[in-house]
N, C-alpha and C. Protein backbone atom coordinates (compact mmCIF):
# COMPACT_ATOMS: atom_id res chain seq x y z
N UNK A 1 8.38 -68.02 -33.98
CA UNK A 1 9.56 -67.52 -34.66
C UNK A 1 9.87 -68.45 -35.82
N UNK A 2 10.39 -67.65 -36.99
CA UNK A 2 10.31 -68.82 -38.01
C UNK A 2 11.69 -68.57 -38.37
N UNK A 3 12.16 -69.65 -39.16
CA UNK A 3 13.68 -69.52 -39.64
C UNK A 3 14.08 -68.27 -40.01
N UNK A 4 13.19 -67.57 -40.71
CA UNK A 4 14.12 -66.23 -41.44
C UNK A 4 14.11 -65.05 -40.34
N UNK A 5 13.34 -65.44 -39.19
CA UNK A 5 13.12 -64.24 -38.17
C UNK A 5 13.74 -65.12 -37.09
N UNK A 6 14.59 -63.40 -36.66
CA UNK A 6 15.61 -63.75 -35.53
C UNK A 6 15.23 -62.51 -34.50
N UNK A 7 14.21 -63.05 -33.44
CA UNK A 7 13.11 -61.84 -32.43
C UNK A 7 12.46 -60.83 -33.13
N UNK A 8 12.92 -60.19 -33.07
CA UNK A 8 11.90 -59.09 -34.02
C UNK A 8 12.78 -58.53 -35.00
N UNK A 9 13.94 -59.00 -35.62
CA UNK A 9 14.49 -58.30 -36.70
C UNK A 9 14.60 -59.34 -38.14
N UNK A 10 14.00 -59.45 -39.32
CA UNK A 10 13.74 -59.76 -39.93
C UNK A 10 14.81 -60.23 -40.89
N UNK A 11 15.41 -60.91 -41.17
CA UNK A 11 17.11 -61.24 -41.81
C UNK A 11 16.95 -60.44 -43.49
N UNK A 12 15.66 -60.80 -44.25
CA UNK A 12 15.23 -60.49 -45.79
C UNK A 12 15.57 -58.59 -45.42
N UNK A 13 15.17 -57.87 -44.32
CA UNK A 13 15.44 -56.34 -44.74
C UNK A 13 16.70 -55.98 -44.04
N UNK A 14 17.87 -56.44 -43.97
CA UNK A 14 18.80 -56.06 -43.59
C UNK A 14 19.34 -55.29 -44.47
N UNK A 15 19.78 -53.68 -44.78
CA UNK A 15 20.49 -53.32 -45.44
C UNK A 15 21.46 -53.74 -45.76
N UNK A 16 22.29 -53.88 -46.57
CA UNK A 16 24.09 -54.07 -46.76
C UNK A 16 24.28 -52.85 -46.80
N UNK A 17 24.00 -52.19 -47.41
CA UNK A 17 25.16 -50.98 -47.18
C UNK A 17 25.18 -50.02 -45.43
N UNK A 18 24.11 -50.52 -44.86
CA UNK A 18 24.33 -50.17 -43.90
C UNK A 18 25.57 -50.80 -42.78
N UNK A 19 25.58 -51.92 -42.92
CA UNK A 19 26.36 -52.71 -42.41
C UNK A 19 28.06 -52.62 -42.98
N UNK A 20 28.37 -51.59 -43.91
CA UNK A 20 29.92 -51.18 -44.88
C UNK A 20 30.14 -50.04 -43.60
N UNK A 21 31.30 -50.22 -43.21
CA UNK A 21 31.61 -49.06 -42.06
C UNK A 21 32.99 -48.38 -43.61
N UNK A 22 32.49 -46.75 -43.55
CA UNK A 22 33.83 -45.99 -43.98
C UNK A 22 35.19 -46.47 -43.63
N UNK A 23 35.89 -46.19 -44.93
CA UNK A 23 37.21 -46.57 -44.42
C UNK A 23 37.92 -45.03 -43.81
N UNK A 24 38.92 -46.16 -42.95
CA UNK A 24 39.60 -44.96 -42.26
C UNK A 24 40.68 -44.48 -43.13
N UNK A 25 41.24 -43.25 -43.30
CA UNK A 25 42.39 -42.47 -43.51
C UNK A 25 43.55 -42.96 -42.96
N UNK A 26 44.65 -43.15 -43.28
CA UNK A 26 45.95 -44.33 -42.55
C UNK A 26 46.18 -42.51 -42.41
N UNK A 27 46.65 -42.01 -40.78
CA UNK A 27 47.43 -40.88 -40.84
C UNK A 27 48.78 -41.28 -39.94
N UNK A 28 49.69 -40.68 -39.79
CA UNK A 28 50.78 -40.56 -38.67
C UNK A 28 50.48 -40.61 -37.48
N UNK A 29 49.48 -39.96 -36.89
CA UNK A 29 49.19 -40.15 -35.82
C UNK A 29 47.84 -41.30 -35.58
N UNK A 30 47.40 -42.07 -36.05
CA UNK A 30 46.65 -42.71 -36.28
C UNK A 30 47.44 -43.91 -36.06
N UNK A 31 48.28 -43.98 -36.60
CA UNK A 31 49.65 -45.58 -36.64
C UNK A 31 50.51 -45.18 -35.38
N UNK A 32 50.79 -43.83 -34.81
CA UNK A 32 51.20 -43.74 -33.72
C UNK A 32 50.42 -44.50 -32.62
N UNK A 33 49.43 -44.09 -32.87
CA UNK A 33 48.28 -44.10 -31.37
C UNK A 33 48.09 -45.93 -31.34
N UNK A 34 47.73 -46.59 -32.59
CA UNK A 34 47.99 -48.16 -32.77
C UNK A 34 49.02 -48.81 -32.47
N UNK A 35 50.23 -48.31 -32.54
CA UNK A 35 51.63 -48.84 -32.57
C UNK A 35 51.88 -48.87 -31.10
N UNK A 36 51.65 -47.65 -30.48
CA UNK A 36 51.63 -47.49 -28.79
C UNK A 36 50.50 -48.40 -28.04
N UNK A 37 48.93 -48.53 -28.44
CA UNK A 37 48.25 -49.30 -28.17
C UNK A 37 48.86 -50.78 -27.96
N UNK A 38 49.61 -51.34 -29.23
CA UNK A 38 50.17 -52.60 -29.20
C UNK A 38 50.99 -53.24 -28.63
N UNK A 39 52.24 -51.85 -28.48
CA UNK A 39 53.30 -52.24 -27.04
C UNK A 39 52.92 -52.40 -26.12
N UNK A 40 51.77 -51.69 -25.92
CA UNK A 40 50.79 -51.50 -24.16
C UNK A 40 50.37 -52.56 -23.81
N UNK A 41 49.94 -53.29 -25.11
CA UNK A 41 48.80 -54.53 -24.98
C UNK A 41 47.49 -54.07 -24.54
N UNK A 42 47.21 -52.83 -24.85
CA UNK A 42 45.72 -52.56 -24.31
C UNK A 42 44.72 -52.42 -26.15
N UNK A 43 45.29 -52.91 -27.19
CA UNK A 43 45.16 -53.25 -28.46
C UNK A 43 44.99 -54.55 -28.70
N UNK A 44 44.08 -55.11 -29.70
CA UNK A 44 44.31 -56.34 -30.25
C UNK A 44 44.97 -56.29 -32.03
N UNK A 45 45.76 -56.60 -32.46
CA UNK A 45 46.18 -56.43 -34.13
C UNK A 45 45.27 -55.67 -34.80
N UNK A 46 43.87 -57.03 -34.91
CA UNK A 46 42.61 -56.52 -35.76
C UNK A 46 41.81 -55.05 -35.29
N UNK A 47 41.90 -54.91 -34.05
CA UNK A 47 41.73 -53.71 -33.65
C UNK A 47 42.33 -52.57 -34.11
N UNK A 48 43.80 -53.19 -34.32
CA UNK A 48 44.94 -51.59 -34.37
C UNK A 48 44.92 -51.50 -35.48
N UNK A 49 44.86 -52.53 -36.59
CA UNK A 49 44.75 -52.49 -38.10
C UNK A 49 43.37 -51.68 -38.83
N UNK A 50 42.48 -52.17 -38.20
CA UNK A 50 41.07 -51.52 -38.27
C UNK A 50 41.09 -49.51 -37.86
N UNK A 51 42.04 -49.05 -36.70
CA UNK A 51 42.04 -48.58 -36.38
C UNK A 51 42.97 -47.15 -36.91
N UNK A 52 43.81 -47.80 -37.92
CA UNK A 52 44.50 -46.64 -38.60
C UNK A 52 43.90 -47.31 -40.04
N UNK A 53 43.55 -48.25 -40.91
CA UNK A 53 42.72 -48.12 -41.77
C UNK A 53 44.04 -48.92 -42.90
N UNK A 54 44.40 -49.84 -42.01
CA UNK A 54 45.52 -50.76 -43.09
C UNK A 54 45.22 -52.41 -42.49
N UNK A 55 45.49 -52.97 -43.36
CA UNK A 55 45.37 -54.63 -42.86
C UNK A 55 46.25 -54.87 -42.17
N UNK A 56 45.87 -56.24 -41.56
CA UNK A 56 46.75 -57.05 -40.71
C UNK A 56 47.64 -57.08 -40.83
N UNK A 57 47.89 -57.61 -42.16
CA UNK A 57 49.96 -57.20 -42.67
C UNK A 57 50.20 -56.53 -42.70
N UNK A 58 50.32 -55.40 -42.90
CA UNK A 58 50.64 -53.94 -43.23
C UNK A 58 50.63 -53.40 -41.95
N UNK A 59 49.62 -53.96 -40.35
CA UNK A 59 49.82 -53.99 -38.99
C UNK A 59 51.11 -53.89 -38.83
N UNK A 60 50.91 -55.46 -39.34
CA UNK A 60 52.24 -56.34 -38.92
C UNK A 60 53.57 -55.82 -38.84
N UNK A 61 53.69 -55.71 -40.74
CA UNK A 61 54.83 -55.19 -40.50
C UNK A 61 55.48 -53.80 -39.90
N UNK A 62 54.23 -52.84 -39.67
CA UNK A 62 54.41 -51.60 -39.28
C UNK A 62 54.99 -51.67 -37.65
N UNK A 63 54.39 -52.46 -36.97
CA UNK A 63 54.45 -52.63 -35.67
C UNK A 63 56.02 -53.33 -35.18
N UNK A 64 56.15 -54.35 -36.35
CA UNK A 64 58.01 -54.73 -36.22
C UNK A 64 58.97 -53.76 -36.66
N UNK A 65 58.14 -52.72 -37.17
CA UNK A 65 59.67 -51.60 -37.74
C UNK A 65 59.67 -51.13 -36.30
N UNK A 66 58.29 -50.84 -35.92
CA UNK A 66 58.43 -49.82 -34.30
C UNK A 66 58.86 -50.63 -33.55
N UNK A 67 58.95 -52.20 -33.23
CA UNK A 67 59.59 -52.03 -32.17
C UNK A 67 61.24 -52.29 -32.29
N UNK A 68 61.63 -52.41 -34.01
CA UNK A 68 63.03 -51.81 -33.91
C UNK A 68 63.82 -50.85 -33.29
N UNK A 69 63.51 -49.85 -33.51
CA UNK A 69 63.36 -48.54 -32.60
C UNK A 69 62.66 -47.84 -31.31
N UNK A 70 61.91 -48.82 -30.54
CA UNK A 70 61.48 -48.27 -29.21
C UNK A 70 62.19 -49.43 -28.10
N UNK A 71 62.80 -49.23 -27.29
CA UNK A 71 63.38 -50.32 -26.16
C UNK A 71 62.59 -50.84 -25.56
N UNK A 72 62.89 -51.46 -24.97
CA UNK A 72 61.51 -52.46 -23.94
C UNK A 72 61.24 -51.80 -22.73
N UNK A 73 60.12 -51.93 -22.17
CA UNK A 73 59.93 -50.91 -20.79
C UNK A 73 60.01 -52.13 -20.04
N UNK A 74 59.77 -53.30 -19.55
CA UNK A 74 59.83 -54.53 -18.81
C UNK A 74 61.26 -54.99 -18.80
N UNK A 75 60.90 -55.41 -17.70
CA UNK A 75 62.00 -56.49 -17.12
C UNK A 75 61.85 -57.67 -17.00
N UNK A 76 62.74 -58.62 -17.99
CA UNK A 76 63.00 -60.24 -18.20
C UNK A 76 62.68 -60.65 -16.92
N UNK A 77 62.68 -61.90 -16.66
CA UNK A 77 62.42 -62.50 -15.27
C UNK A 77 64.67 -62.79 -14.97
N UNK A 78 65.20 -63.06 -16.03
CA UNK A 78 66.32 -63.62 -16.13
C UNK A 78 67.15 -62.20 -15.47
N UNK A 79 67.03 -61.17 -16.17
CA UNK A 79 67.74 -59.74 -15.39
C UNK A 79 67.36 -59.90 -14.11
N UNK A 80 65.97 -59.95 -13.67
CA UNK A 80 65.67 -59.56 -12.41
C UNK A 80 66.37 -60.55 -11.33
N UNK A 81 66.78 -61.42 -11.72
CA UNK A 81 67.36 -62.91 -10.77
C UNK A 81 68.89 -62.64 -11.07
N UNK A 82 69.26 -61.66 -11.96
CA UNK A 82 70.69 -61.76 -12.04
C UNK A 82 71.37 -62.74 -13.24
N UNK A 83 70.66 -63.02 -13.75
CA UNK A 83 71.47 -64.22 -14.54
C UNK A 83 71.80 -63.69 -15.94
């Protein structure tokens, strides 16, 4: 095996453009389905950002408007003890 070969795939014929994934369409339900992913925690950011087709910031801030407006489904440890 020589430096430029990594097992049998050759580093010199790697396409680039194969390796450019389409961008996604940012839709409504697309930032829904991310935004819900994120409260769930069954999402990671880069995931949910990747996933409606906006960056990390634009995550970001999308995900703090939603949880302006959605209540918490959990219970503090502090409610549950009464305090």
């Amino acid at each position: 095996m020589t430096l430029l070969t990594l097992g049998k795939m050759n580093l010199l014929k790697i396409n680039k453009y194969e390796l450019f994934e389409a961008p996604v369409k940012t839709t409504p339900q697309n930032v829904k389905e991310a935004n819900e992913a994120l409260f769930n925690c069954t999402m990671t950011l880069p995931a949910a950002a990747k996933h409606c087709g906006m960056t990390q910031k634009e995550m970001k801030m999308t995900f703090l408007e939603y949880l302006k407006y959605h209540p918490r489904t959990y219970v503090s440890e502090s409610q549950q003890n009464g305090d």
